[in-house]
N, C-alpha and C. Protein backbone atom coordinates (compact mmCIF):
# COMPACT_ATOMS: atom_id res chain seq x y z
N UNK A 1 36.32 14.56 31.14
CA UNK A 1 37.09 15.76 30.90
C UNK A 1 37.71 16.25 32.22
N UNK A 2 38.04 17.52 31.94
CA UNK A 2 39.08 17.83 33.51
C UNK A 2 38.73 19.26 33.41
N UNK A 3 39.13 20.00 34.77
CA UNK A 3 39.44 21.12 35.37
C UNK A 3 40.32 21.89 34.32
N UNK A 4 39.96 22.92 34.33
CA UNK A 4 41.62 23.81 33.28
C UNK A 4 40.86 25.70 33.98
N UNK A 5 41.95 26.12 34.78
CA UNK A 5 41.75 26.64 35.47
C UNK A 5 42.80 28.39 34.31
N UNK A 6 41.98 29.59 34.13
CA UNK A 6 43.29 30.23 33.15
C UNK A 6 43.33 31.27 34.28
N UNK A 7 44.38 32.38 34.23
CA UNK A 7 44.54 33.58 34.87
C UNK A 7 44.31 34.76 33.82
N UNK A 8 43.28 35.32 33.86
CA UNK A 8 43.32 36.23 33.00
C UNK A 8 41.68 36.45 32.48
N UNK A 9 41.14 37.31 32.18
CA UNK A 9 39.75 37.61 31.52
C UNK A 9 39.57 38.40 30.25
N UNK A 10 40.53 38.49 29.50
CA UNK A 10 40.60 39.03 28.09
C UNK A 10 40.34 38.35 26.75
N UNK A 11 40.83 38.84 25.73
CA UNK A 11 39.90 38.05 24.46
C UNK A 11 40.64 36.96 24.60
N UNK A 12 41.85 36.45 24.53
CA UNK A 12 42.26 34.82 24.83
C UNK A 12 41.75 33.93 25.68
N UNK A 13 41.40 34.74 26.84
CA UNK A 13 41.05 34.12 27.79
C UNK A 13 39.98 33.57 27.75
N UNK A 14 38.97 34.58 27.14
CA UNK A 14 37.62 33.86 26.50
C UNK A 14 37.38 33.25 25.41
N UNK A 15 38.50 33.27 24.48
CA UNK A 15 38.98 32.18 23.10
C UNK A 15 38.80 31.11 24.22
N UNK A 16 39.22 31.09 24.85
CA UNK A 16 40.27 29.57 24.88
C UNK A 16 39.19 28.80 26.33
N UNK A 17 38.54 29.86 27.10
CA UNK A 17 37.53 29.19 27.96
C UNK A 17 36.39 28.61 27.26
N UNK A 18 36.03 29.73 26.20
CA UNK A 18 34.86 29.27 25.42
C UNK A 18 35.03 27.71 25.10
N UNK A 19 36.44 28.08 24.01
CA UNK A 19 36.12 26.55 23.54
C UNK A 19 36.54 25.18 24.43
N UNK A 20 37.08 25.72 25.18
CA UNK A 20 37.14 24.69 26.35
C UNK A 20 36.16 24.09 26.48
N UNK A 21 34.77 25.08 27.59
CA UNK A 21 33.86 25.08 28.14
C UNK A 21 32.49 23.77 27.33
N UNK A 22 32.59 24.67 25.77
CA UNK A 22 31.99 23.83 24.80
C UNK A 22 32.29 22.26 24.90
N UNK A 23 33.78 22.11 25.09
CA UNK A 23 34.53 20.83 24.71
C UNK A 23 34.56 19.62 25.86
N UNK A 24 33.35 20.35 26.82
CA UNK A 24 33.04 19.69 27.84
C UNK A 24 34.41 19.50 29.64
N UNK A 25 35.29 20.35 29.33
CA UNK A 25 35.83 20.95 30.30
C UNK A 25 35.27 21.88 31.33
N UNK A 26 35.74 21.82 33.04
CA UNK A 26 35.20 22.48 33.81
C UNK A 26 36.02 23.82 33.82
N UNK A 27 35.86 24.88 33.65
CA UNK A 27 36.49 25.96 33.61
C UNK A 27 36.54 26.87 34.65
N UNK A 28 37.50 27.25 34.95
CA UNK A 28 37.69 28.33 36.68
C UNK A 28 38.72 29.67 35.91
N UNK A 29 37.77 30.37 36.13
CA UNK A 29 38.51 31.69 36.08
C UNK A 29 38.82 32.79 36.85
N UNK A 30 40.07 33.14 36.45
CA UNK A 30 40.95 34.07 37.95
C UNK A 30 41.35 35.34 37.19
N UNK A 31 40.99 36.29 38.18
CA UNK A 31 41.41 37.48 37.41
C UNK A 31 41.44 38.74 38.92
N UNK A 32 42.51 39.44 38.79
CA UNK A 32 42.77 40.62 39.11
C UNK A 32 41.48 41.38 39.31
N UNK A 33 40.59 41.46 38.40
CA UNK A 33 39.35 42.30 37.96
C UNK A 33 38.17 41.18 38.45
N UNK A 34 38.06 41.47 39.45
CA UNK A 34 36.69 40.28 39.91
C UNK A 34 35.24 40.90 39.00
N UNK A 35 35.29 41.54 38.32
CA UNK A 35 33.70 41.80 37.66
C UNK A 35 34.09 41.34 36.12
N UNK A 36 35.62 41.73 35.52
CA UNK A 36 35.62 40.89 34.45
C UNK A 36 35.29 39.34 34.25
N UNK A 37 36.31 38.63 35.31
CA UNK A 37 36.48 37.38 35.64
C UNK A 37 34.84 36.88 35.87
N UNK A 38 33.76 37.65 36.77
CA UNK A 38 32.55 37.07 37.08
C UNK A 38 31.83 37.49 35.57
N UNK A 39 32.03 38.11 34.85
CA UNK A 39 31.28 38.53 33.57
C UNK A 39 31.50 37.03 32.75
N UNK A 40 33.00 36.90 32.89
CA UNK A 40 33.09 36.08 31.69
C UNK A 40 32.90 34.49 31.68
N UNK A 41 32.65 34.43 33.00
CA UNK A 41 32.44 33.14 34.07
C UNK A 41 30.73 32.86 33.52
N UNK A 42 30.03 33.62 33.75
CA UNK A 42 28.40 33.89 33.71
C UNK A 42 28.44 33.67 31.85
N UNK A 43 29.29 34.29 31.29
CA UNK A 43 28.85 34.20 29.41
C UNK A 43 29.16 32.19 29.49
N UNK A 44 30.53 31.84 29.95
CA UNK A 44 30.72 30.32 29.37
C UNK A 44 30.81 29.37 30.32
N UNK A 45 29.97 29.87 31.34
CA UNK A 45 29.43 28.86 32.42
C UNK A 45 30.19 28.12 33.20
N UNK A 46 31.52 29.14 33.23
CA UNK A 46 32.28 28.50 34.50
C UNK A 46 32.16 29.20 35.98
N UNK A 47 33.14 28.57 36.37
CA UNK A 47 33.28 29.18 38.04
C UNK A 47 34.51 30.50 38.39
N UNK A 48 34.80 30.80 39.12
CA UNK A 48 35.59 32.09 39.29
C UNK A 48 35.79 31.71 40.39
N UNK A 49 37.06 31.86 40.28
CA UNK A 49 38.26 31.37 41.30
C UNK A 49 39.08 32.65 41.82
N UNK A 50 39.32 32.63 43.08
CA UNK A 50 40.01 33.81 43.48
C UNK A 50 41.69 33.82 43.46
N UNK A 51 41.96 34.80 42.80
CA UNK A 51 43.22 35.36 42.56
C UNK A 51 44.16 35.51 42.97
N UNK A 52 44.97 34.34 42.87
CA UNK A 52 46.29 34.53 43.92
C UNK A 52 46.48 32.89 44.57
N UNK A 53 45.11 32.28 44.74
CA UNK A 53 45.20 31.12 45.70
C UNK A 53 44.87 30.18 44.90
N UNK A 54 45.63 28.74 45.35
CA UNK A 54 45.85 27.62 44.42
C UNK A 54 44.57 27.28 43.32
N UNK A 55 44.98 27.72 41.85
CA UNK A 55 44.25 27.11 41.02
C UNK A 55 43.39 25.63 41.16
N UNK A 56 42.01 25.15 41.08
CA UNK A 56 41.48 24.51 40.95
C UNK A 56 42.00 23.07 39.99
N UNK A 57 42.33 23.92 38.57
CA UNK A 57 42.87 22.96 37.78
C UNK A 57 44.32 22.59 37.40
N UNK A 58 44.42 21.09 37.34
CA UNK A 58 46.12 20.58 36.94
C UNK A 58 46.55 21.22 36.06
N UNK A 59 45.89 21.78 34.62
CA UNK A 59 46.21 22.78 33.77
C UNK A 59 46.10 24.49 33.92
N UNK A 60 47.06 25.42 34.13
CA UNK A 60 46.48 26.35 34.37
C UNK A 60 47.16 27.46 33.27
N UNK A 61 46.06 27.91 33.17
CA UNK A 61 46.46 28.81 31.47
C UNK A 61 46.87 30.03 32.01
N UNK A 62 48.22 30.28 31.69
CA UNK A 62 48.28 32.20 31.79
C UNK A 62 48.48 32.89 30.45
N UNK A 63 46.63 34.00 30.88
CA UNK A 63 46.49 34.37 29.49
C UNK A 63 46.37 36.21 29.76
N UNK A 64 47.75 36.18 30.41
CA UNK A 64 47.53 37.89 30.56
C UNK A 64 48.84 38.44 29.68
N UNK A 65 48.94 39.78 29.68
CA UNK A 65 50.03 40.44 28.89
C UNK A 65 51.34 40.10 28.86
N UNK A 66 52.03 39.52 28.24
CA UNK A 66 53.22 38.80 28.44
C UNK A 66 54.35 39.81 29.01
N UNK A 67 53.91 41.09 29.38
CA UNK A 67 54.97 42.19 30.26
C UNK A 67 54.63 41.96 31.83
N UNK A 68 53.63 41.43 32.02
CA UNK A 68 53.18 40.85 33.11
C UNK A 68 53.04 39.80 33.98
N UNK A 69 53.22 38.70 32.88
CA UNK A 69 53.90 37.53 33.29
C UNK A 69 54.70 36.66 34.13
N UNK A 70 55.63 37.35 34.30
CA UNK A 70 56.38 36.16 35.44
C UNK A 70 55.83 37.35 36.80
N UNK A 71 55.66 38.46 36.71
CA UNK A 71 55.14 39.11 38.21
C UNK A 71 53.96 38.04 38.55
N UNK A 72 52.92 37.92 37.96
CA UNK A 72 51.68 37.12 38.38
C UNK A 72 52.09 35.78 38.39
N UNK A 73 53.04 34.87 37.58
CA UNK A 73 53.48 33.96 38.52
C UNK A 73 54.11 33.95 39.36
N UNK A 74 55.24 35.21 39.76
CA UNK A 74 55.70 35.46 41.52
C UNK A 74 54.55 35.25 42.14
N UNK A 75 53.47 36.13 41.65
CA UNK A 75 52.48 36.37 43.07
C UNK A 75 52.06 34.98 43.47
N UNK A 76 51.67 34.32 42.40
CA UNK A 76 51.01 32.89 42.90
C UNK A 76 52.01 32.57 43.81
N UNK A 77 53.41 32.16 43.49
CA UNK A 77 54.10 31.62 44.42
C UNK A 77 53.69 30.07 44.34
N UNK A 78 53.73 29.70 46.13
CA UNK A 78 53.82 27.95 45.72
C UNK A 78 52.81 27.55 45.53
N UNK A 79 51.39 28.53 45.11
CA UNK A 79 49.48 27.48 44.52
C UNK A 79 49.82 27.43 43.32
N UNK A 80 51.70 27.70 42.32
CA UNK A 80 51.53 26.78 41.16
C UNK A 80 52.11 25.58 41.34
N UNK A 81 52.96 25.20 42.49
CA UNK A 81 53.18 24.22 42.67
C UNK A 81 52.98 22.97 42.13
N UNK A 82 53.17 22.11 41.35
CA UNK A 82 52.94 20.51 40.80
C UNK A 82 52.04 21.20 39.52
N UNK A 83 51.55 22.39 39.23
CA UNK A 83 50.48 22.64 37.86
C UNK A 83 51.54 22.53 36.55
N UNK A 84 50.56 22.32 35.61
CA UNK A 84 51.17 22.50 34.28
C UNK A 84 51.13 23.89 33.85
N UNK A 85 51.63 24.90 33.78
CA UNK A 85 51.47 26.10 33.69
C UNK A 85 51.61 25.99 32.36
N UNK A 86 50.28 26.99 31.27
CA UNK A 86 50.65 27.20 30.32
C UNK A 86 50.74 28.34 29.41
N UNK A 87 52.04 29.21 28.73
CA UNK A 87 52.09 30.33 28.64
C UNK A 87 51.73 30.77 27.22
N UNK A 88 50.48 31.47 27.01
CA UNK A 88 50.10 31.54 25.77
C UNK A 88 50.80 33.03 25.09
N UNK A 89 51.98 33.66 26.12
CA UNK A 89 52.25 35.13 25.96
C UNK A 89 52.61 35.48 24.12
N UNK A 90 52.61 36.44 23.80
CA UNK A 90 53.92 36.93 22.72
C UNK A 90 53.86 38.23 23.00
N UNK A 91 55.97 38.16 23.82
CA UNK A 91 56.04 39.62 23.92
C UNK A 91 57.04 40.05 22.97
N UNK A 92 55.67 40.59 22.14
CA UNK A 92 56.03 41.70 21.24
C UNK A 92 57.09 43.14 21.75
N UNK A 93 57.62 43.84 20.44
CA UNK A 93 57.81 44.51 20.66
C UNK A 93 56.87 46.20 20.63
N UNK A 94 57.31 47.30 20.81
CA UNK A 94 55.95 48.02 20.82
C UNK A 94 55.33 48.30 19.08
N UNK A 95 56.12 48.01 18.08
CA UNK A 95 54.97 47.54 16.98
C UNK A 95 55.23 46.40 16.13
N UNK A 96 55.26 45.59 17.00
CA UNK A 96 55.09 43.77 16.72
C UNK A 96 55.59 43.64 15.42
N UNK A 97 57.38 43.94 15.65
CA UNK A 97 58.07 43.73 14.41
C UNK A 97 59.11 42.94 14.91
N UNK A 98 59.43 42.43 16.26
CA UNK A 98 60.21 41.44 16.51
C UNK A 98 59.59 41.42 18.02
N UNK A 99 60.95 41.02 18.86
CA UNK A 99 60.82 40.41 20.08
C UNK A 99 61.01 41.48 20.95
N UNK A 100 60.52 41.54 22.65
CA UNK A 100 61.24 42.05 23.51
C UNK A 100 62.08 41.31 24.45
N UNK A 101 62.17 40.20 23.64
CA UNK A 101 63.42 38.92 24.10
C UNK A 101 64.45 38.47 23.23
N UNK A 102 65.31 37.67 24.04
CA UNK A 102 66.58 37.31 23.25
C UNK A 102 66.65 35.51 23.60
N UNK A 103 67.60 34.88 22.17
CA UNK A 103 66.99 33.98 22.33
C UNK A 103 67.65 32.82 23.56
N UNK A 104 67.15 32.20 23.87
CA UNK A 104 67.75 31.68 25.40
C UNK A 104 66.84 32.35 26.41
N UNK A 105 66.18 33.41 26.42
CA UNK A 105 65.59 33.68 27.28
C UNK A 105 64.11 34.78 26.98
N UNK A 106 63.52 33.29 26.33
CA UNK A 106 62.53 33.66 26.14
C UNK A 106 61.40 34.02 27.54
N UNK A 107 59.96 34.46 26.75
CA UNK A 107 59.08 35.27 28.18
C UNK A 107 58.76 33.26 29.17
N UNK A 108 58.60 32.75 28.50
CA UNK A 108 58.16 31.16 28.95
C UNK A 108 59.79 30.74 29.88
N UNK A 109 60.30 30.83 29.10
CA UNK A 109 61.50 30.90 30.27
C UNK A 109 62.09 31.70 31.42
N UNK A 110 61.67 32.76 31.02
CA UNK A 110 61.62 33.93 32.22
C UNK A 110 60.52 33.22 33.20
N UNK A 111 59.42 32.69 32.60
CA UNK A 111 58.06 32.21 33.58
C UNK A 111 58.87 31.19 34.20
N UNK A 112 59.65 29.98 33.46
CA UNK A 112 59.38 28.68 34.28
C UNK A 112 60.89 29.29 35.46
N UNK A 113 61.63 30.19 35.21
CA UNK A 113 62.49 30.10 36.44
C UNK A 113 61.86 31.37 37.07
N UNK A 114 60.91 31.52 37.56
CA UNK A 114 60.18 32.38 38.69
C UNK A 114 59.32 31.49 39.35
N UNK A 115 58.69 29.84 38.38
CA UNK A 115 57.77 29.05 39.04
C UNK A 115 57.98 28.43 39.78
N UNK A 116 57.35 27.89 41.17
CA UNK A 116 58.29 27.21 41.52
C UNK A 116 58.12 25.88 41.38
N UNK A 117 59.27 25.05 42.35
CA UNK A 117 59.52 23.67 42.02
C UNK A 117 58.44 23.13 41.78
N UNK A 118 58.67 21.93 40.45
CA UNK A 118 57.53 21.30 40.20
C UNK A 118 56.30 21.82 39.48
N UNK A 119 56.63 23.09 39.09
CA UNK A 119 55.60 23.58 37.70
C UNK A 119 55.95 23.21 36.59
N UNK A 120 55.55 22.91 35.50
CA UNK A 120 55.99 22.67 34.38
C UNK A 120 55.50 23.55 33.43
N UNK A 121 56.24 24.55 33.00
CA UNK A 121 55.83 25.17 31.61
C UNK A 121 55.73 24.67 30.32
N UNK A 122 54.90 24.75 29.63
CA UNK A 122 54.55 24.73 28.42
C UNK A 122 53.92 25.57 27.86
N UNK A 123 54.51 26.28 26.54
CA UNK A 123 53.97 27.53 25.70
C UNK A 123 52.90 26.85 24.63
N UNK A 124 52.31 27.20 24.33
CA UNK A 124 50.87 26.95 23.58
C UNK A 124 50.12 27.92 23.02
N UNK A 125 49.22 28.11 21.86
CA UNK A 125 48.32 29.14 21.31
C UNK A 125 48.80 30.45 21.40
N UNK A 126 50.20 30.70 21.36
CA UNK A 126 50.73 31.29 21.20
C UNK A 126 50.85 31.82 19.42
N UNK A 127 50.14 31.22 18.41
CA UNK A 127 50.18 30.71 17.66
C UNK A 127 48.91 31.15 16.44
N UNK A 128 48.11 31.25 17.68
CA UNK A 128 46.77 31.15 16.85
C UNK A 128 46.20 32.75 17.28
N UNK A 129 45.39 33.61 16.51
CA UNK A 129 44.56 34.57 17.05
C UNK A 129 43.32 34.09 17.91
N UNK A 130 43.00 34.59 18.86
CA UNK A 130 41.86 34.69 19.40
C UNK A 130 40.41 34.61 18.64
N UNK A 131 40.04 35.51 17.15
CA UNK A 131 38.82 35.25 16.66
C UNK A 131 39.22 34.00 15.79
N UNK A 132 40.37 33.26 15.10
CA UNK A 132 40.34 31.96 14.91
C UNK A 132 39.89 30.99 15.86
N UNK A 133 40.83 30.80 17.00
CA UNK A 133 40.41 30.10 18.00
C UNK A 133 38.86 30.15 18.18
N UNK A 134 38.21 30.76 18.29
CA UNK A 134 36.96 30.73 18.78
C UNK A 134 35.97 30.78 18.09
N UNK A 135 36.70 30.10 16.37
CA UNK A 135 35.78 29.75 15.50
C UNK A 135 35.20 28.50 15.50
N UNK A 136 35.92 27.75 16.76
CA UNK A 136 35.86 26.89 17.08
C UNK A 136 36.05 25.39 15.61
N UNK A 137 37.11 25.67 14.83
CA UNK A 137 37.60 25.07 13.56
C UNK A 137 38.63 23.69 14.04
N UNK A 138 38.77 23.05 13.46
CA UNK A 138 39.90 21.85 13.76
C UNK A 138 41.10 23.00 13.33
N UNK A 139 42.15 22.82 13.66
CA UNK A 139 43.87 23.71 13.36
C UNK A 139 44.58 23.09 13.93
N UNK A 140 46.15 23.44 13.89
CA UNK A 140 47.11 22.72 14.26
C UNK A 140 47.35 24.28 15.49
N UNK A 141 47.97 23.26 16.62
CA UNK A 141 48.59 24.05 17.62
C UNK A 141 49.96 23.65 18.30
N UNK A 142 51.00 24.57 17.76
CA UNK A 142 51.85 24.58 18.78
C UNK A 142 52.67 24.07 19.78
N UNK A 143 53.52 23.43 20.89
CA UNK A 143 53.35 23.39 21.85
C UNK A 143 55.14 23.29 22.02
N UNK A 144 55.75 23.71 23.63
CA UNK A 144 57.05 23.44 23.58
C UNK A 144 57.10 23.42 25.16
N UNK A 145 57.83 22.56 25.98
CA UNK A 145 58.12 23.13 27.22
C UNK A 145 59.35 21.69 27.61
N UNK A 146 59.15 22.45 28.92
CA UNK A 146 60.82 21.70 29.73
C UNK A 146 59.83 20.14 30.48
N UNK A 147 59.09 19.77 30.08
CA UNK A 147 58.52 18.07 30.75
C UNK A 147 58.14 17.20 29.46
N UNK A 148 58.61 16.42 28.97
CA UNK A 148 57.38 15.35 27.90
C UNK A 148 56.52 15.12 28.88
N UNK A 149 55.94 14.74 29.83
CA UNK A 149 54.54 14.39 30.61
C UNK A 149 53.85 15.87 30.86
N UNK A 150 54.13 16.53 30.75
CA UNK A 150 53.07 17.90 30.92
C UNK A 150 52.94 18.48 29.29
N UNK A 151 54.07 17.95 28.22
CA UNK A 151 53.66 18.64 27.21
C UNK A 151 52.47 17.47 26.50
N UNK A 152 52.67 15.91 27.42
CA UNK A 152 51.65 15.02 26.68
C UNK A 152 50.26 15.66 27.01
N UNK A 153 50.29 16.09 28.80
CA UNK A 153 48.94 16.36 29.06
C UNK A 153 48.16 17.61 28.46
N UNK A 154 49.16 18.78 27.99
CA UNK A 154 48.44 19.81 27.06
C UNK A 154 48.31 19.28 25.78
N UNK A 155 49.05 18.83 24.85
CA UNK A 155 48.93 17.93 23.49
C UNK A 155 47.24 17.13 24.09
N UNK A 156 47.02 16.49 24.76
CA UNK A 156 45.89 15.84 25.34
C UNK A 156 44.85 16.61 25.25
N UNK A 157 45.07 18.00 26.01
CA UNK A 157 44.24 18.74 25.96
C UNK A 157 43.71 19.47 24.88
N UNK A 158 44.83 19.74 23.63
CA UNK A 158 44.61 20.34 22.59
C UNK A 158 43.62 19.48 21.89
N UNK A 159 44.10 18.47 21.84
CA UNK A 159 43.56 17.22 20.85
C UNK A 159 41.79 17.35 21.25
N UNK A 160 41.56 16.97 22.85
CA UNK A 160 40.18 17.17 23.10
C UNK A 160 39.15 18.73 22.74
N UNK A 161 39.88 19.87 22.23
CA UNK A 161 39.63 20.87 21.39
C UNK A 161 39.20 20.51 20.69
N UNK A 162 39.54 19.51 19.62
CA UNK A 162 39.79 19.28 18.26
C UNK A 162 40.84 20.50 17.57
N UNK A 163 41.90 19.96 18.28
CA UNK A 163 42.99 20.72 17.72
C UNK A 163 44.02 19.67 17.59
N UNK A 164 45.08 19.69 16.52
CA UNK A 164 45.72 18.95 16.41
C UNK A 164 47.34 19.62 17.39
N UNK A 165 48.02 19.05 18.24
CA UNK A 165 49.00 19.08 18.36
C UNK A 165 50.29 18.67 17.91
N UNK A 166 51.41 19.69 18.01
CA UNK A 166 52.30 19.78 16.92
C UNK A 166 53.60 19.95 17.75
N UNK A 167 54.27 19.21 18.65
CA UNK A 167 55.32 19.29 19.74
C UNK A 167 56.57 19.07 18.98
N UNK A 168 56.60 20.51 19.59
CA UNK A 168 58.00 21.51 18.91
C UNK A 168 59.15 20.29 19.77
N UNK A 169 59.15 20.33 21.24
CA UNK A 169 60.29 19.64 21.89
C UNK A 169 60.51 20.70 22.80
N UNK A 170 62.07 21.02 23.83
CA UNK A 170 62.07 21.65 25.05
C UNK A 170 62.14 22.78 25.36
N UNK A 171 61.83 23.06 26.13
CA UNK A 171 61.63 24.75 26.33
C UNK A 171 62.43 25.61 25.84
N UNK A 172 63.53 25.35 25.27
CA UNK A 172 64.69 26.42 24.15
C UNK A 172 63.99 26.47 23.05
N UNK A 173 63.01 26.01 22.71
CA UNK A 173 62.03 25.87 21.44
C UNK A 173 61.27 26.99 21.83
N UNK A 174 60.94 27.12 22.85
CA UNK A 174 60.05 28.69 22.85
C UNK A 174 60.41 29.95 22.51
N UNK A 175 61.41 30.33 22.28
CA UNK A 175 61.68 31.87 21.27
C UNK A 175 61.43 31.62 19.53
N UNK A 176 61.34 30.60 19.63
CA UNK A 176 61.17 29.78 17.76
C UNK A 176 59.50 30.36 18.27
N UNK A 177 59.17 29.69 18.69
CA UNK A 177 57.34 29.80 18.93
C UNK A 177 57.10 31.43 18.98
N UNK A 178 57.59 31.55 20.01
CA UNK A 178 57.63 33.26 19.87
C UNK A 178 57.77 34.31 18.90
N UNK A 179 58.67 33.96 18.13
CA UNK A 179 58.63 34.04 16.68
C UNK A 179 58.14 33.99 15.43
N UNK A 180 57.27 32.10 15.67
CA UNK A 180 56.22 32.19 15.17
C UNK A 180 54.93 33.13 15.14
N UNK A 181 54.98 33.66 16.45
CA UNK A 181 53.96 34.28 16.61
C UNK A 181 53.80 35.48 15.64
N UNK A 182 55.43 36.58 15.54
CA UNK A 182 55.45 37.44 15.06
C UNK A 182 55.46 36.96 13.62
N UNK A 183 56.06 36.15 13.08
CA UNK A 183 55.55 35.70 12.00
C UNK A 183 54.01 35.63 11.11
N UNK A 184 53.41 34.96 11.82
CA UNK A 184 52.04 35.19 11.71
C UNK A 184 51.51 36.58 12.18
N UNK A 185 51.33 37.34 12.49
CA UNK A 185 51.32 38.76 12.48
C UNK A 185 51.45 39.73 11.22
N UNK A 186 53.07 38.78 10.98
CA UNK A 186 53.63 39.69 9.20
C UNK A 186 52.68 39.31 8.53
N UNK A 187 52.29 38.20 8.17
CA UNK A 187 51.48 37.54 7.14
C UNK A 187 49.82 37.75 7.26
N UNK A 188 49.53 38.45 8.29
CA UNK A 188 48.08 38.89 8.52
C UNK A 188 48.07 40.32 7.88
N UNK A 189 49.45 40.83 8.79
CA UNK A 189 49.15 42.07 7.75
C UNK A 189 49.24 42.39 7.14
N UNK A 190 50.28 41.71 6.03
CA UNK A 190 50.46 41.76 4.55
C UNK A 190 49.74 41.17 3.70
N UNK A 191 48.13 40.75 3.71
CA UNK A 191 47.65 40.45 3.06
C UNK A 191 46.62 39.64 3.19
N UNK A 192 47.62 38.55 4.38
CA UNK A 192 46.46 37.44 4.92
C UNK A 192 45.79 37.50 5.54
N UNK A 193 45.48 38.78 5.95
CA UNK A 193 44.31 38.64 6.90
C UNK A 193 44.40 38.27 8.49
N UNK A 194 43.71 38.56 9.15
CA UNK A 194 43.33 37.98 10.62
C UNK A 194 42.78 36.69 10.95
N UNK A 195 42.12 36.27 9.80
CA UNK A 195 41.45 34.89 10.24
C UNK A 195 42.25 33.50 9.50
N UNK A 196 43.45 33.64 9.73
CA UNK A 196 44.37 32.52 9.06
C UNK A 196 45.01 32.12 10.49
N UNK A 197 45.75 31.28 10.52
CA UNK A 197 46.31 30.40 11.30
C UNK A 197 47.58 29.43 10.80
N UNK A 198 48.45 29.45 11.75
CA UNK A 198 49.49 28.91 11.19
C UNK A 198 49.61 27.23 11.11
N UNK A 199 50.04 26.25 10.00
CA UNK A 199 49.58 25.34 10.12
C UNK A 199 51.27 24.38 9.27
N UNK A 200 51.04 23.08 9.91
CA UNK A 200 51.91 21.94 9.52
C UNK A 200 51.09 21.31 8.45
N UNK A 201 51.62 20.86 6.77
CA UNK A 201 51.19 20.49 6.11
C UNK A 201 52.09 19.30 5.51
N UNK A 202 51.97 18.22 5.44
CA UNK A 202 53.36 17.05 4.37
C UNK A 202 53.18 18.07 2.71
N UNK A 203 53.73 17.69 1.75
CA UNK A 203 54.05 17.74 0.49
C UNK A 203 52.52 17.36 -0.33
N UNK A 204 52.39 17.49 -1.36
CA UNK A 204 51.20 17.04 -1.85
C UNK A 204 51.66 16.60 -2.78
């Protein structure tokens, strides 16, 4: 297994370390809040990495507020250098009835032109809620960015989840995803619930 290093200590963050962690991945967590980050480090038995300076892992998850986003990849600067950056954001609007983007310039695209040379974005679990995810269930996930070799190595990574990956294609695909997101939102709250997930099915 490998390194997968996220920025952030909130309920995604611990969706997605947990089941990492389980899935036999080394996990490094970075956070603004050094007592969150060491809390949540101590629950799924990773390490805590300090904030700001080059991520540990080739994969690095940013799982903070998508209004926040490309500032915390400014700050990194060049320790994202050569990473697969991956943006799990949806920025909603303030009551998650559309976007606070337009399309062409989605929040993942706002990220990959602040990253610098040689990051590769890819949007991911963008898709899924947090108490799904960490039902730790087989599901389909997501995925879109500007590299086929960084979207193979997250597809890679999903798969070792036991998640199936579902590659949308290039990073203009991420306001569709984004979308998805709010999509699934409508359909939770109209009926379906919170613990559904959005999924690719053939015909029966």
């Amino acid at each position: 297994m490998t390194t997968i290093s996220i920025i952030g200590a909130g309920n995604m963050a611990t969706a997605i370390g947990t089941r990492a962690a389980k899935h036999g991945h080394t996990v490094e967590i970075m956070s603004r809040d050094t007592v969150a980050a060491r809390s949540l480090a101590d629950r799924i038995g990773a390490t805590v990495g300090t904030y700001g300076s080059a991520p540990a892992g080739d994969i690095v998850i940013l799982a903070v507020l998508s209004a926040g986003a490309v500032d915390v990849v400014r700050s990194y600067g060049e320790a994202l250098a050569g990473k697969t950056l991956v943006d799990i954001t949806n920025p909603f609007n303030a009551d998650a009835t559309g976007l606070a983007t337009t399309p062409g310039n989605s929040i993942a695209q706002q990220i990959a032109a602040a990253a610098p040379a040689g990051t590769h974005v890819v949007k991911a679990f963008n898709t899924i809620f947090g108490g799904v995810l960490a039902q730790d269930k087989p599901m389909d996930a997501f995925l879109a960015g500007d590299s086929a070799e960084a979207r193979a190595r997250v597809a890679a990574f999903l798969s070792s989840l036991d998640m199936r990956p579902l590659d949308a294609g290039g990073l203009e695909m991420t306001s569709a995803l984004e979308w998805a997101g709010i999509l699934l939102v409508g359909v939770a709250r109209n009926g379906g619930g919170f613990d559904i997930a959005l999924a690719a099915q053939p015909p029966s």
